[in-house]
N, C-alpha and C. Protein backbone atom coordinates (compact mmCIF):
# COMPACT_ATOMS: atom_id res chain seq x y z
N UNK A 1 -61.92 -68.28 -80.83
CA UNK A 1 -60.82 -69.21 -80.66
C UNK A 1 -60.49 -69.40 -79.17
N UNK A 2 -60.52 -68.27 -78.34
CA UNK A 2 -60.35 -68.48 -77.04
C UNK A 2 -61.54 -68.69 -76.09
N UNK A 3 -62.01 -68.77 -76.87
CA UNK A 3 -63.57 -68.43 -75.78
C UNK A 3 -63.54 -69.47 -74.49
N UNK A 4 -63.03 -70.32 -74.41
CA UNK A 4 -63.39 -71.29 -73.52
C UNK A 4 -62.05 -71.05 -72.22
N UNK A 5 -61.23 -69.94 -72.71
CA UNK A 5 -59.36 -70.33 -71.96
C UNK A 5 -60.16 -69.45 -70.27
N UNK A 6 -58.95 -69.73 -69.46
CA UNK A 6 -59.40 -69.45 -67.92
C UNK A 6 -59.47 -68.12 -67.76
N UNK A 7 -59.32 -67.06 -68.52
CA UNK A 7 -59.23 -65.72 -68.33
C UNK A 7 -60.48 -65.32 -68.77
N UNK A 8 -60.86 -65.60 -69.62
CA UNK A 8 -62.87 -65.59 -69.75
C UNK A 8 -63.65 -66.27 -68.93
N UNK A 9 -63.22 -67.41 -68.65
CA UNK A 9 -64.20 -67.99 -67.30
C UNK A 9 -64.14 -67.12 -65.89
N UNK A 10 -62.70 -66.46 -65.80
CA UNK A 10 -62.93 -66.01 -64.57
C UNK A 10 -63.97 -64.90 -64.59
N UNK A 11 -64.02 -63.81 -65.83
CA UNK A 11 -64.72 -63.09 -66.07
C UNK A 11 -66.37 -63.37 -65.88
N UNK A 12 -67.00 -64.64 -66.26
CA UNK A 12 -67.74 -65.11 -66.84
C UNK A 12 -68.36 -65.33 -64.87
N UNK A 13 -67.68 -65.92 -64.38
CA UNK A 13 -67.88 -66.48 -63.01
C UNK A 13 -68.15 -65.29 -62.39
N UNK A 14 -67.55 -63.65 -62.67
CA UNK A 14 -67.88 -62.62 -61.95
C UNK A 14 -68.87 -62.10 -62.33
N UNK A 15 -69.10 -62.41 -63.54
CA UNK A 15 -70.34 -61.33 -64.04
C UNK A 15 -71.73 -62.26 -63.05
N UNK A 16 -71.54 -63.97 -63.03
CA UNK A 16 -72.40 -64.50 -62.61
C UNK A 16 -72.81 -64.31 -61.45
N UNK A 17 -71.79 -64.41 -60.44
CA UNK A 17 -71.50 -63.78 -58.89
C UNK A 17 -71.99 -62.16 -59.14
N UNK A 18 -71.98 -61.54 -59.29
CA UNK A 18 -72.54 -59.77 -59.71
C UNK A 18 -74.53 -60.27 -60.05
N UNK A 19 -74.40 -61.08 -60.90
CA UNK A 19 -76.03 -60.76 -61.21
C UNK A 19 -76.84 -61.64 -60.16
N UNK A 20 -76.13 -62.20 -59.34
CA UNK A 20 -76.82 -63.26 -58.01
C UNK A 20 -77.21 -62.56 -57.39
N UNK A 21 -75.68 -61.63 -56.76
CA UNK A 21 -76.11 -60.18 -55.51
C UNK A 21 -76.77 -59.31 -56.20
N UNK A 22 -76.98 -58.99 -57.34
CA UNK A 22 -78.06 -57.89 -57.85
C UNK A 22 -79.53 -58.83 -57.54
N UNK A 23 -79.63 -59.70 -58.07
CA UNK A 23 -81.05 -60.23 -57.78
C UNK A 23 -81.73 -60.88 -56.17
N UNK A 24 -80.64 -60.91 -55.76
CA UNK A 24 -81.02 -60.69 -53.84
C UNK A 24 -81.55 -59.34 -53.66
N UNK A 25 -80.56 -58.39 -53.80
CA UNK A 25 -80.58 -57.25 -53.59
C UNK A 25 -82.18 -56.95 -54.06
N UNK A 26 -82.34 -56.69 -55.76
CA UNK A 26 -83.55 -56.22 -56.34
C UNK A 26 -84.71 -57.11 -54.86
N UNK A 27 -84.91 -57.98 -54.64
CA UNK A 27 -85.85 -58.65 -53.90
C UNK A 27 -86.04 -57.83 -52.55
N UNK A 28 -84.74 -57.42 -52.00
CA UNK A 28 -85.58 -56.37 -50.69
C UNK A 28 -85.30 -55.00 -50.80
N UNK A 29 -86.13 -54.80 -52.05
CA UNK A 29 -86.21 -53.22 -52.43
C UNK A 29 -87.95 -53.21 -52.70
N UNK A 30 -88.59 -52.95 -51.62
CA UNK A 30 -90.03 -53.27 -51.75
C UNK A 30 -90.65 -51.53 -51.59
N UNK A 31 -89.81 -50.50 -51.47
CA UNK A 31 -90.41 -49.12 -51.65
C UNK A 31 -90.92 -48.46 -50.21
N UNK A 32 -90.75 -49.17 -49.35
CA UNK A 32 -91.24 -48.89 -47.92
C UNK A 32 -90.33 -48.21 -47.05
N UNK A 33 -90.37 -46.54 -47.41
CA UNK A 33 -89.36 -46.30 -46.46
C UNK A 33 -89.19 -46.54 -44.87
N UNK A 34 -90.29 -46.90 -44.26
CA UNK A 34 -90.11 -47.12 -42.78
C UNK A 34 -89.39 -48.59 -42.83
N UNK A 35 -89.42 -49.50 -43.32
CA UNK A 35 -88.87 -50.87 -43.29
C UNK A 35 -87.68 -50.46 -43.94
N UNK A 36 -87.20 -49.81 -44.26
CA UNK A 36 -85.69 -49.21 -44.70
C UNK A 36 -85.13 -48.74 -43.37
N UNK A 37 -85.97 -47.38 -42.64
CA UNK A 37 -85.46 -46.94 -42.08
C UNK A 37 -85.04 -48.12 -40.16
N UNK A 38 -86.14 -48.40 -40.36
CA UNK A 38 -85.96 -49.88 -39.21
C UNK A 38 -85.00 -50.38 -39.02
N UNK A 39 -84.18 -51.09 -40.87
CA UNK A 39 -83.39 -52.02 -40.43
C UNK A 39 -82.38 -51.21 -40.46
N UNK A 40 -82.09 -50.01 -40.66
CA UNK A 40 -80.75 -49.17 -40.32
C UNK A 40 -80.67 -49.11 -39.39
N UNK A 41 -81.64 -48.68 -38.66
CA UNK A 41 -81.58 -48.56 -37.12
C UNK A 41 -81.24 -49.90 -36.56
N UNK A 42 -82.12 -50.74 -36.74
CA UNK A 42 -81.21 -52.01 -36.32
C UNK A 42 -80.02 -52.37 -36.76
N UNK A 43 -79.78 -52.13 -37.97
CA UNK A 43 -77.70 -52.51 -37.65
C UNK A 43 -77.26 -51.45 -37.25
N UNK A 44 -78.11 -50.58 -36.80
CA UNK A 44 -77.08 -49.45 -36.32
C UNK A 44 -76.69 -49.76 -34.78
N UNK A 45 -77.59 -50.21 -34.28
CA UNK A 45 -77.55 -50.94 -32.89
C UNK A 45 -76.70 -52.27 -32.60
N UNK A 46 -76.76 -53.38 -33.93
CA UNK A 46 -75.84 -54.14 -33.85
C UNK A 46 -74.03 -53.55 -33.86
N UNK A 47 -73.98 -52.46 -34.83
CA UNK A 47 -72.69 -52.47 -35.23
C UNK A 47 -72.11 -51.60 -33.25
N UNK A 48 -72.47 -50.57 -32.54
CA UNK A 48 -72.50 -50.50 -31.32
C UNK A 48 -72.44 -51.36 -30.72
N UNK A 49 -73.46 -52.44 -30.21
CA UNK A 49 -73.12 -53.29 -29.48
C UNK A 49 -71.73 -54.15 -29.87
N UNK A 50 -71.18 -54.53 -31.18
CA UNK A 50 -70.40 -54.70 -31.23
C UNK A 50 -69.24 -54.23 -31.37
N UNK A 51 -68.83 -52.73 -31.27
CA UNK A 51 -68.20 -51.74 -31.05
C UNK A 51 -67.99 -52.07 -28.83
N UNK A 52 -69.18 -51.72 -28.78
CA UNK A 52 -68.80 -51.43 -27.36
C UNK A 52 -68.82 -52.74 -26.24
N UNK A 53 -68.88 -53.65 -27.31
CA UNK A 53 -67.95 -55.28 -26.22
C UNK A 53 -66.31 -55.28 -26.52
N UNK A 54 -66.09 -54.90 -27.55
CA UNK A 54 -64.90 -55.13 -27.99
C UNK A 54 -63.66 -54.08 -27.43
């Protein structure tokens, strides 16, 4: 009877938004720990540099 009212859509819109960023996500999970460990290191360097302008 309610299926269609705005309190299920909002639900409906999060679950959709949730399985988008899961399926980005699943895509750069390729098993390579050095290409893991790389890009940490690189935002680890971004988040510093932007630490130490500010």
């Amino acid at each position: 009877m309610n299926k269609g009212d705005a309190v299920d859509l909002v639900f409906r819109i999060t679950a959709a938004v949730t399985r988008g960023f899961h399926h980005v996500g699943a895509l750069t999970q390729t098993g390579r720990l050095r290409w893991y460990a790389a890009n940490m290191a690189i935002g680890l360097i971004v988040v510093v540099l932007i630490v130490a302008s500010a």
